[in-house]
C-alpha atoms as a PDB file:
ATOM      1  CA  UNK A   1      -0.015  -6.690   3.782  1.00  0.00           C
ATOM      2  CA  UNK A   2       1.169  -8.408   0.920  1.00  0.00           C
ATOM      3  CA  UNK A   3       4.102  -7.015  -1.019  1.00  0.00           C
ATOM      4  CA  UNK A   4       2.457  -4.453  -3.805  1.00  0.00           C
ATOM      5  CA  UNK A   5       0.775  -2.838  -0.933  1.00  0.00           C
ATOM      6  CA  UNK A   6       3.875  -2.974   1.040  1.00  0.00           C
ATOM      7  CA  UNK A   7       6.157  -1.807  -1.974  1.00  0.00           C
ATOM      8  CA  UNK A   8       3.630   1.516  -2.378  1.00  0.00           C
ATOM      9  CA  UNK A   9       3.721   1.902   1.390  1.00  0.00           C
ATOM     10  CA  UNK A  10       7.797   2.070   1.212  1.00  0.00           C
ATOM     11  CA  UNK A  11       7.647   4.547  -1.491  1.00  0.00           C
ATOM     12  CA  UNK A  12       5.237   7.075  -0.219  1.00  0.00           C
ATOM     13  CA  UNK A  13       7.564   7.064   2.936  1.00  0.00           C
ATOM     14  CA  UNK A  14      10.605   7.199   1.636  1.00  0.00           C
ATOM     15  CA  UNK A  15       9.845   9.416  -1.162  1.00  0.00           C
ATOM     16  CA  UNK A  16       8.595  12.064   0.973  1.00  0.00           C
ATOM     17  CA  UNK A  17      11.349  12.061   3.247  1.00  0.00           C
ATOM     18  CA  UNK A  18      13.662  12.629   0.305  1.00  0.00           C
ATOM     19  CA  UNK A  19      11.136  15.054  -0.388  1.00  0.00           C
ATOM     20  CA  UNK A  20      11.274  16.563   3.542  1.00  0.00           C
ATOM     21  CA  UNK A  21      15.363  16.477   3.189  1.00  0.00           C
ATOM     22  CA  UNK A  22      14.951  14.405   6.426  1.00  0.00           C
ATOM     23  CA  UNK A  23      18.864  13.570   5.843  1.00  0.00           C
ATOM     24  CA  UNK A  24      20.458  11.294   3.298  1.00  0.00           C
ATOM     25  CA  UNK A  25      18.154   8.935   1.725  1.00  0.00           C
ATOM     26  CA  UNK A  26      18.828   5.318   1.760  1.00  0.00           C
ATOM     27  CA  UNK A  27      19.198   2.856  -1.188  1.00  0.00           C
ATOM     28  CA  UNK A  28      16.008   1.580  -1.619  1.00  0.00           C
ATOM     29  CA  UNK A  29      16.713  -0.960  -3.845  1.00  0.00           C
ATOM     30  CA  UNK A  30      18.109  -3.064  -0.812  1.00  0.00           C
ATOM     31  CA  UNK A  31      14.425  -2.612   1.026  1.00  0.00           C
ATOM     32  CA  UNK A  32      12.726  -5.396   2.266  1.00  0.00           C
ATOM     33  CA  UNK A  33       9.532  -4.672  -0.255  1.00  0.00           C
ATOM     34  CA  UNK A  34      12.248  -4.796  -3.116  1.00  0.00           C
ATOM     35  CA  UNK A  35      13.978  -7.849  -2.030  1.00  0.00           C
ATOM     36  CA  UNK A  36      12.371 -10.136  -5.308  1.00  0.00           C
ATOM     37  CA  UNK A  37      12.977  -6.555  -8.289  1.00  0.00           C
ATOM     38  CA  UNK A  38      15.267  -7.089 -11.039  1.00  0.00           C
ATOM     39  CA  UNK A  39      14.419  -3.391 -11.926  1.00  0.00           C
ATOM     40  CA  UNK A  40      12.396  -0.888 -12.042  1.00  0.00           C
ATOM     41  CA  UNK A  41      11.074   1.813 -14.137  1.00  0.00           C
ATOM     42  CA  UNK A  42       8.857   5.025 -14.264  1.00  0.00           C
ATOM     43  CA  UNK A  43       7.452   5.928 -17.263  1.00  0.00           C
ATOM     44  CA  UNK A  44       5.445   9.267 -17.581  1.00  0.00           C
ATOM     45  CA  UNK A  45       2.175   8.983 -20.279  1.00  0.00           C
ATOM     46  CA  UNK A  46       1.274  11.825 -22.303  1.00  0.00           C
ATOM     47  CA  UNK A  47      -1.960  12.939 -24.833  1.00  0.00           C
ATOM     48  CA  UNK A  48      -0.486  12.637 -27.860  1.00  0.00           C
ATOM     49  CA  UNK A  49      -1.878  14.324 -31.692  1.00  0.00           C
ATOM     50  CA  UNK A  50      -5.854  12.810 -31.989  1.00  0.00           C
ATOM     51  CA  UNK A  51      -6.601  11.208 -28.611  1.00  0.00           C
ATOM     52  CA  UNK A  52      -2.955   9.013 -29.313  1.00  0.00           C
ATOM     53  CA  UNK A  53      -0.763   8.872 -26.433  1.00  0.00           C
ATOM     54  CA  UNK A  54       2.871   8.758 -25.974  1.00  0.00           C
ATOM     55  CA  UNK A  55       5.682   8.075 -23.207  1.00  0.00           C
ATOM     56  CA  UNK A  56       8.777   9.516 -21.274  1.00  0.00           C
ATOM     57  CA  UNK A  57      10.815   7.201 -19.916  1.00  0.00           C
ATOM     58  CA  UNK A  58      11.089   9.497 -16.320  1.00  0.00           C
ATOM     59  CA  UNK A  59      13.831   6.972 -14.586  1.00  0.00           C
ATOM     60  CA  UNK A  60      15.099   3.703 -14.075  1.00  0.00           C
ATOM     61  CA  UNK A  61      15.825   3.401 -10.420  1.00  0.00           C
ATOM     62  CA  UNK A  62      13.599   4.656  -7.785  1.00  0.00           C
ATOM     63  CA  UNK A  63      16.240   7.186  -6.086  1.00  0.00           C
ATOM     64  CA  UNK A  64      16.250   8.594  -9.142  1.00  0.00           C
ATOM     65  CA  UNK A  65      12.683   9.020  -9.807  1.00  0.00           C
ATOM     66  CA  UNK A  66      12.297  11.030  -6.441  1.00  0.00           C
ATOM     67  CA  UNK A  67      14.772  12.839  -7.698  1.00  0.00           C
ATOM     68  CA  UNK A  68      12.763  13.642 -11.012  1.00  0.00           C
ATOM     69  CA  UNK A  69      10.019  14.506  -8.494  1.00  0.00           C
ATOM     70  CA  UNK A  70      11.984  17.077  -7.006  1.00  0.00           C
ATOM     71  CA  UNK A  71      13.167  18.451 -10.127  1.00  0.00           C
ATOM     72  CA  UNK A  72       9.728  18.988 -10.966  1.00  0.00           C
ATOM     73  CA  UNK A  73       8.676  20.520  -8.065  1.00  0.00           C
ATOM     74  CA  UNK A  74       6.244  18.070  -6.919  1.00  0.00           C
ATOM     75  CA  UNK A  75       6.611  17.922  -2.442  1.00  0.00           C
ATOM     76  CA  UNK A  76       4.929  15.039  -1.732  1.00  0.00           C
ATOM     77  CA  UNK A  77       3.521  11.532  -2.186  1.00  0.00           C
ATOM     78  CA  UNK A  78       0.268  10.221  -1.833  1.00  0.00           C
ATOM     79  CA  UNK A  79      -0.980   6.409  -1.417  1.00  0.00           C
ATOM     80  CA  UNK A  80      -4.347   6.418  -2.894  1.00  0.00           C
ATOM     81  CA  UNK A  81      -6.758   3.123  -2.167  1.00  0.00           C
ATOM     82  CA  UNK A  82      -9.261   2.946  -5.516  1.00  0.00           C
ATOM     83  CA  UNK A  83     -12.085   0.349  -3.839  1.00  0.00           C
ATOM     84  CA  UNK A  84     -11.960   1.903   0.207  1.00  0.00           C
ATOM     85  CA  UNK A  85     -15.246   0.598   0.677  1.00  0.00           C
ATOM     86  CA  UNK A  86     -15.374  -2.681  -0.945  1.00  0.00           C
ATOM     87  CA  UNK A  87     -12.706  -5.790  -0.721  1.00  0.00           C
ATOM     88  CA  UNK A  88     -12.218  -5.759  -4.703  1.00  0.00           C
ATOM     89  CA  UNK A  89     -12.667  -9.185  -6.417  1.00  0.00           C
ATOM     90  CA  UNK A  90      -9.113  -8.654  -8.068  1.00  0.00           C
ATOM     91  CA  UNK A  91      -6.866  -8.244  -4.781  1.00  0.00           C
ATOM     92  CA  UNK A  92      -5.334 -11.660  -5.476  1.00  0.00           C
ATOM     93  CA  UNK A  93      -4.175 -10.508  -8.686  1.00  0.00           C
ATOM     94  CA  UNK A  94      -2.696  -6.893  -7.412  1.00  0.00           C
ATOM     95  CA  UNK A  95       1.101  -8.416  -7.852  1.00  0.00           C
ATOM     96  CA  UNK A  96       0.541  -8.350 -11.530  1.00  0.00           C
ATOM     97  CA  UNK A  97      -1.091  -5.025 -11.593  1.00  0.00           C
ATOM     98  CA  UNK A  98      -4.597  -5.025 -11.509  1.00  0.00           C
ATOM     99  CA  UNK A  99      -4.637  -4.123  -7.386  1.00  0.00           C
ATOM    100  CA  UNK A 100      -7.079  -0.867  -6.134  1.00  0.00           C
ATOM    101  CA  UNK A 101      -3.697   0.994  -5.062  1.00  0.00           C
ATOM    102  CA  UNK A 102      -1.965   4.183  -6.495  1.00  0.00           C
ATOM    103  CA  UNK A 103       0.817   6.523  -5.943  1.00  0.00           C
ATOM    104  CA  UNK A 104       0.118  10.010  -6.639  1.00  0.00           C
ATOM    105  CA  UNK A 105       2.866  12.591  -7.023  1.00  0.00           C
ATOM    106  CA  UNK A 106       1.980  16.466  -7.215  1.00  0.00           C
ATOM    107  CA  UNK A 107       3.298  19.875  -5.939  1.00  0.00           C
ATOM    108  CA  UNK A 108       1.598  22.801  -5.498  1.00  0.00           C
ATOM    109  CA  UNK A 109       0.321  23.419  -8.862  1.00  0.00           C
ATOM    110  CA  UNK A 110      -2.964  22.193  -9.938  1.00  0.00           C
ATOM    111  CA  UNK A 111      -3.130  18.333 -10.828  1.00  0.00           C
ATOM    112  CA  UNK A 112      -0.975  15.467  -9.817  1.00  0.00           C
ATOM    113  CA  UNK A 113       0.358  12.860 -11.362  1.00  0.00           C
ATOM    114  CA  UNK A 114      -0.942   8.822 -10.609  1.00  0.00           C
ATOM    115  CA  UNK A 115       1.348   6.144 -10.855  1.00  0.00           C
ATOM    116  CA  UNK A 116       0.288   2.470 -10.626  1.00  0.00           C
ATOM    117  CA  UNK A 117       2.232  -0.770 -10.591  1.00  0.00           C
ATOM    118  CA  UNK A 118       2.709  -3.775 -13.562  1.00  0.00           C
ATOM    119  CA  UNK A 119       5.228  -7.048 -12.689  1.00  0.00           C
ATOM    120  CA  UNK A 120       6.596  -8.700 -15.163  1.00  0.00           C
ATOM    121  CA  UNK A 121       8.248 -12.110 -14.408  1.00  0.00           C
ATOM    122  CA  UNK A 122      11.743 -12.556 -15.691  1.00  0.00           C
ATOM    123  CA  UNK A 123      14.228 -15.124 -15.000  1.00  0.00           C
ATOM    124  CA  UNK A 124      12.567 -17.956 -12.756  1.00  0.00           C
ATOM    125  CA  UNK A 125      16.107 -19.332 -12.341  1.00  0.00           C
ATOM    126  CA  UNK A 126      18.022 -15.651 -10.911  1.00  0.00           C
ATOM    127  CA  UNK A 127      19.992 -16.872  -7.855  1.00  0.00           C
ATOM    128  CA  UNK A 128      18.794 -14.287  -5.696  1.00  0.00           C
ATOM    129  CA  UNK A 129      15.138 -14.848  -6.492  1.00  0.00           C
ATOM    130  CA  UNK A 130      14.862 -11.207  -7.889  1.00  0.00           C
ATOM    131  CA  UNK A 131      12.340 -12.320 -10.734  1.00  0.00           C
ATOM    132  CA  UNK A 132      10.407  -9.217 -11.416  1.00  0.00           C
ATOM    133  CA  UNK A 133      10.449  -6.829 -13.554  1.00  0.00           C
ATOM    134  CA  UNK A 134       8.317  -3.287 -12.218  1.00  0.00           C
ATOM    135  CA  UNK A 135       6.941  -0.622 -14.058  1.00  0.00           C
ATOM    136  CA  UNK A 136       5.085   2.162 -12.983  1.00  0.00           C
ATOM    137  CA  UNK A 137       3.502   4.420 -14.947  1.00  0.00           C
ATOM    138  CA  UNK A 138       1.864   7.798 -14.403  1.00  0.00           C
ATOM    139  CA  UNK A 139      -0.587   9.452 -16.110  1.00  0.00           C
ATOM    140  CA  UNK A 140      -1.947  13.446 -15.152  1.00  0.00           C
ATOM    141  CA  UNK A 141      -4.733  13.112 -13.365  1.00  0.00           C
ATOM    142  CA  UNK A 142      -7.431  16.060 -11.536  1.00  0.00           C
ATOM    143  CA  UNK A 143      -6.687  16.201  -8.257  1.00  0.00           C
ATOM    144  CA  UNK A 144      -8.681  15.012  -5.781  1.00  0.00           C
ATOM    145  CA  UNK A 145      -9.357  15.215  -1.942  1.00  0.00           C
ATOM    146  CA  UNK A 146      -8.010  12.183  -0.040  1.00  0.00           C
ATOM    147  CA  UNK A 147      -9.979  11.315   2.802  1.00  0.00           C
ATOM    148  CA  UNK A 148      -8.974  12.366   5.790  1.00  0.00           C
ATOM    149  CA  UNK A 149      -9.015  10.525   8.750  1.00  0.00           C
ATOM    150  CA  UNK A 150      -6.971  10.944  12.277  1.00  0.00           C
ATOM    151  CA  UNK A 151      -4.561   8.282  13.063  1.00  0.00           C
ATOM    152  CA  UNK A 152      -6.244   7.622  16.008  1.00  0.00           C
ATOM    153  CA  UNK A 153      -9.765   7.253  14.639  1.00  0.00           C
ATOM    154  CA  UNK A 154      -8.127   4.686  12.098  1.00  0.00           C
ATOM    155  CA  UNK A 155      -6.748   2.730  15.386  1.00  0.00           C
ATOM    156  CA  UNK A 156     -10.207   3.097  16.561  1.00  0.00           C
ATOM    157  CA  UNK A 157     -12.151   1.616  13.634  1.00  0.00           C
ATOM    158  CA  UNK A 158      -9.578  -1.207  13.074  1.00  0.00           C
ATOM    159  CA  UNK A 159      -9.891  -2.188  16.813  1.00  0.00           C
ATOM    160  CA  UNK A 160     -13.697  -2.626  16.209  1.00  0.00           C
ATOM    161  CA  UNK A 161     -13.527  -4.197  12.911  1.00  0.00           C
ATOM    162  CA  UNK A 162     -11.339  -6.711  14.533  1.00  0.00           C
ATOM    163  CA  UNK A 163     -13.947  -7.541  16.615  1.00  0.00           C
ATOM    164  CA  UNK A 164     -16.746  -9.458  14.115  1.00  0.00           C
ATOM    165  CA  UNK A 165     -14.082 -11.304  11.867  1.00  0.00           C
ATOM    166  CA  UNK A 166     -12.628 -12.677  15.020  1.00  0.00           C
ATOM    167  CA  UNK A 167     -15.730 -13.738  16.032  1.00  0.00           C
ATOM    168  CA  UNK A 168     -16.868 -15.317  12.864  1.00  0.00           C
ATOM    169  CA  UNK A 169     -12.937 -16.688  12.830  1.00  0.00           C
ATOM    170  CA  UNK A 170     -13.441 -18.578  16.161  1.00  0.00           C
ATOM    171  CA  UNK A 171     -17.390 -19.554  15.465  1.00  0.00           C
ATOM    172  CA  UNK A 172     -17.374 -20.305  12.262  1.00  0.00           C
ATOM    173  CA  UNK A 173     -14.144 -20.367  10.318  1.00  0.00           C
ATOM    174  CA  UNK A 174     -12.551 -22.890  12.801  1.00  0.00           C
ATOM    175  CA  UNK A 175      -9.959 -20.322  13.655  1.00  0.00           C
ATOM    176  CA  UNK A 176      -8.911 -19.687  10.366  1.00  0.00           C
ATOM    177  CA  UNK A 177      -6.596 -16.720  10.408  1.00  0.00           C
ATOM    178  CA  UNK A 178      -6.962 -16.242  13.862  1.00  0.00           C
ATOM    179  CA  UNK A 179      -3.410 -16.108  14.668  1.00  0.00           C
ATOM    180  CA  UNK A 180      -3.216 -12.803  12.209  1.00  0.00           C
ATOM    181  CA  UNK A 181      -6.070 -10.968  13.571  1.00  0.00           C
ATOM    182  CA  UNK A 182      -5.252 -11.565  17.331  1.00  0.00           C
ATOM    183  CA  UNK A 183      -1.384 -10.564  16.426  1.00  0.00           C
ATOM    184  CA  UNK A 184      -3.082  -7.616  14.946  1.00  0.00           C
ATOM    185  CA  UNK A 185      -4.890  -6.333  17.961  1.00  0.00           C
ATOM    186  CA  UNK A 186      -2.224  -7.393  20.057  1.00  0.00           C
ATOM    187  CA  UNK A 187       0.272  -4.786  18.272  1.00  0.00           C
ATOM    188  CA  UNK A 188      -2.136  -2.178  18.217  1.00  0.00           C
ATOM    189  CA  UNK A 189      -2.878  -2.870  22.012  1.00  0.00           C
ATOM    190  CA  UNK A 190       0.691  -3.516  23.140  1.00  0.00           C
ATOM    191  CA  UNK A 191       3.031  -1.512  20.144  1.00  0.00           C
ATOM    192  CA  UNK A 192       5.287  -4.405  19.545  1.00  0.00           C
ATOM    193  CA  UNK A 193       6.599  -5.106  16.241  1.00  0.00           C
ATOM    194  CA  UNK A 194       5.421  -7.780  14.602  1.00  0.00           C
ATOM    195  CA  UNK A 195       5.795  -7.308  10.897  1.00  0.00           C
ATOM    196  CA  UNK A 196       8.284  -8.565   8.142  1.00  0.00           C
ATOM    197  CA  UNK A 197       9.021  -5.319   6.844  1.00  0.00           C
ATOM    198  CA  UNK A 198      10.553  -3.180   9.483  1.00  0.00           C
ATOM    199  CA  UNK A 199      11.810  -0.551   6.584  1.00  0.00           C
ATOM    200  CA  UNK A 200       9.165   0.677   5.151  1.00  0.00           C
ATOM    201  CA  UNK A 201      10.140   4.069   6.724  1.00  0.00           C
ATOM    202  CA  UNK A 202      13.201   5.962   7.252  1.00  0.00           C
ATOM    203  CA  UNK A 203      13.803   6.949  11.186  1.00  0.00           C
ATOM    204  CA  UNK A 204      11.885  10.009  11.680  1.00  0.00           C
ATOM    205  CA  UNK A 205       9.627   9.655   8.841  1.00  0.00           C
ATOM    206  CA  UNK A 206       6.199   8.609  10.681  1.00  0.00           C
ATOM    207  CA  UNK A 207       4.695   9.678  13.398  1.00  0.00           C
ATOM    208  CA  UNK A 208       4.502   6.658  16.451  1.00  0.00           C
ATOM    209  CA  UNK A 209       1.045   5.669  15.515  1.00  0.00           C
ATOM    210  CA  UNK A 210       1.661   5.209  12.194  1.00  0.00           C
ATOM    211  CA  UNK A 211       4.622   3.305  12.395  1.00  0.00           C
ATOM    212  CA  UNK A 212       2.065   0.636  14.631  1.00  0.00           C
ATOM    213  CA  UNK A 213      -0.887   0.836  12.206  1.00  0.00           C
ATOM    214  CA  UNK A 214       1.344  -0.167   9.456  1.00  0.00           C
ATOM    215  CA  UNK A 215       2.809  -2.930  11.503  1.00  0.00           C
ATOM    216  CA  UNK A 216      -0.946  -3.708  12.941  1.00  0.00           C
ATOM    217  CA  UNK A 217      -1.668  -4.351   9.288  1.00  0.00           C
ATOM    218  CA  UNK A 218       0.842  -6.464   7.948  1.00  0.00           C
ATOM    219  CA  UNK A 219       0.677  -9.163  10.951  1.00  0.00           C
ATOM    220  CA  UNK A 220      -3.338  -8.616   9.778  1.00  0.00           C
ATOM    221  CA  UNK A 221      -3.608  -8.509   6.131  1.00  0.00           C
ATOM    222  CA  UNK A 222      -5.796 -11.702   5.347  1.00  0.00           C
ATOM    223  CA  UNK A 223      -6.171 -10.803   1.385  1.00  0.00           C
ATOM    224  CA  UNK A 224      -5.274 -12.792  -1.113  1.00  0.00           C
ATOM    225  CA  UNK A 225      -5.505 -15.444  -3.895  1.00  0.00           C
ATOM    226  CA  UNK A 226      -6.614 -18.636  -3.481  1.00  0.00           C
ATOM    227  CA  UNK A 227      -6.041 -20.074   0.103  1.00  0.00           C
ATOM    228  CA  UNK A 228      -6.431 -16.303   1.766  1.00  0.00           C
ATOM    229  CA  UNK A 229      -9.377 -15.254   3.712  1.00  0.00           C
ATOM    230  CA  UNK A 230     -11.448 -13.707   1.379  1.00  0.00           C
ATOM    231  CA  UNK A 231     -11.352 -16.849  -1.057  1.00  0.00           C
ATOM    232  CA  UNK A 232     -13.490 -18.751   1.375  1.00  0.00           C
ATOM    233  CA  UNK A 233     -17.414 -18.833   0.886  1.00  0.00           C
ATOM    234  CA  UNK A 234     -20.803 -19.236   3.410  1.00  0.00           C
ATOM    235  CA  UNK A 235     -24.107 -19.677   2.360  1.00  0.00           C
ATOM    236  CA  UNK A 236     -27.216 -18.231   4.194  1.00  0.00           C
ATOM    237  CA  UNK A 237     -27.267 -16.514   7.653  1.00  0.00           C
ATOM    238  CA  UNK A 238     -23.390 -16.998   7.659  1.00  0.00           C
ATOM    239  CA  UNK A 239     -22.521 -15.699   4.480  1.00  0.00           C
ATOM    240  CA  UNK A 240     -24.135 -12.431   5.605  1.00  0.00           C
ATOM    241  CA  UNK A 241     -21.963 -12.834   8.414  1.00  0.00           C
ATOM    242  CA  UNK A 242     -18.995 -13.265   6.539  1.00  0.00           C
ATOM    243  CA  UNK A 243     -19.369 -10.433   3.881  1.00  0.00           C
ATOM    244  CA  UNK A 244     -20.235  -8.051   6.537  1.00  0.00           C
ATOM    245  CA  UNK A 245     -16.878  -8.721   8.679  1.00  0.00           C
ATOM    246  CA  UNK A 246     -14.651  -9.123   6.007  1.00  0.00           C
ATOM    247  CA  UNK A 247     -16.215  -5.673   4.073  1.00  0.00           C
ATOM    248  CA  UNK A 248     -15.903  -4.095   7.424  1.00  0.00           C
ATOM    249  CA  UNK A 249     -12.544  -5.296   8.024  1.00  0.00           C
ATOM    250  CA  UNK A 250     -10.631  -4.109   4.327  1.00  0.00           C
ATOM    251  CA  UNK A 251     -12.323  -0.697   5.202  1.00  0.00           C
ATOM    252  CA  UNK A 252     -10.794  -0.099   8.441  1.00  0.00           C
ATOM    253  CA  UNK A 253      -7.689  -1.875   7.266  1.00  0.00           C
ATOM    254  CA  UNK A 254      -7.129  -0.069   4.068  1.00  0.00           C
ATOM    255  CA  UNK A 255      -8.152   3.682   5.865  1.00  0.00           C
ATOM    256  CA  UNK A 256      -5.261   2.794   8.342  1.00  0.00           C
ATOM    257  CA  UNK A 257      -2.563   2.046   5.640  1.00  0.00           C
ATOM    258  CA  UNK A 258      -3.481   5.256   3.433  1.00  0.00           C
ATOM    259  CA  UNK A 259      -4.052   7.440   6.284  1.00  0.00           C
ATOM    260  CA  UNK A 260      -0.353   5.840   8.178  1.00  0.00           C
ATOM    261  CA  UNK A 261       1.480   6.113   4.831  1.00  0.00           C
ATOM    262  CA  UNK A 262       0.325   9.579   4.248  1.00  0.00           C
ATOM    263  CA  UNK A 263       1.226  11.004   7.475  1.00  0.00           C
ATOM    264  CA  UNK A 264       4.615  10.905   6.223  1.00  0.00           C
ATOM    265  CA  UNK A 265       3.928  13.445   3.579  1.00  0.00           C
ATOM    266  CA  UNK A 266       5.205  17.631   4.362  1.00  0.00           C
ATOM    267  CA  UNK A 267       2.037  18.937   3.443  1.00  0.00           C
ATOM    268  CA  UNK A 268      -1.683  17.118   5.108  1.00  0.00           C
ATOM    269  CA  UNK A 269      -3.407  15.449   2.370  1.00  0.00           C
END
């Protein structure tokens, strides 16, 4: 998965375990999905006098944002997907906010609050390559139902999904990405880790099968800007083909990162 989606996956996880008091949490500035942040914000919106709106500035680190969660009684974090049945044209421009993922924070009292993701790009030149500058902001928001879905039946539908874009990845695509969706299958097959990020939840945090859809779905996460799988284009009979499998494939993909991520929270979505 590619690094927003990986950030949001880090702080669902570790946020609720903080959130749990599943034991100290760690510094999660030094996590793998924050490796390239200068800093990071949360800033709380608010209805303002005649339909104006103003901000709080809620924290400028994430420790001490769950904190602020706490303090406000919200229990748990949600990773929300906003397009879970349809690969969105703008995925290649999530890392500068315009992505289909959200956070959303709530207790519980009616409402929650959703957060979602801006980078900024700072100083090109920083020695350690930490270039961006993150902001999240959350707005009150109704609550609503997030789809629920057994880990296993998400293992399920991403084993067949992986099925037609291999196919059409070996037929048609001259095995493009092929090495991603076989690792993919082979790590929800075998359970061996595969993925870059091997942090993106605390010990104790995730049940088994979560921890190996998330990992399924990094080695298999195909999205992207130009170059990436989804930038490619058929005409005719395998066009079809291809929208089908790919479609198919970001629905069983995404429903196995919300539904993994989510499994860390205290209370089922």
């Amino acid at each position: 998965m590619n690094g927003t989606v990986a950030q949001a996956v880090a702080l669902v996880c570790h946020g609720n375990a903080f959130l749990r008091g599943l034991g100290t949490p760690p510094d999660v500035s030094a996590n793998s999905t924050m490796q390239f942040v200068a800093s990071v914000r949360f800033i709380e919106e608010h209805r303002g006098w005649l339909w104006g709106r103003r901000e709080r500035l809620a924290a400028t680190s994430v420790h001490a944002w769950f904190e602020e969660l706490r303090r406000r009684e919200h229990d748990r974090l949600l990773l929300r997907c906003l397009a879970p049945e349809r690969l969105p044209d703008a995925v290649g421009l999530a890392p500068l906010g315009d992505g289909p993922w959200e956070l959303a924070s709530s207790g519980r009292q009616r409402g929650e609050r959703r957060w979602s993701a801006t980078w900024e790009v700072g100083d090109r030149e920083e020695p350690e390559r930490r270039i961006w500058h993150l902001t999240y902001r959350g707005r009150a928001h109704a609550r609503e139902a997030v789809p629920r879905a057994s880990l296993e039946a998400c293992r399920e539908a991403l084993v067949r999904a992986l099925g037609p874009i291999t196919a059409f990845s070996r037929e048609v695509a001259g095995g493009a990405f092929l090495e991603a969706f076989e690792g993919a299958r082979s790590t929800l097959e075998r359970g061996e880790p595969r993925g870059f990020h091997r942090d993106l939840a605390p010990e104790g945090a995730l049940p088994a099968l979560a921890a190996r859809l998330l990992d399924a779905c990094q080695v298999g996460w195909v999205f992207g800007g130009m170059g990436w799988w989804n930038d490619a284009f058929y005409e005719g009979e395998a066009g079809r083909r291809f929208e089908d499998a790919t479609h198919g494939y970001w629905r069983a993909l995404s429903a196995a990162i919300v539904a993994a991520a989510n499994s860390s929270a205290a209370r089922t979505p």
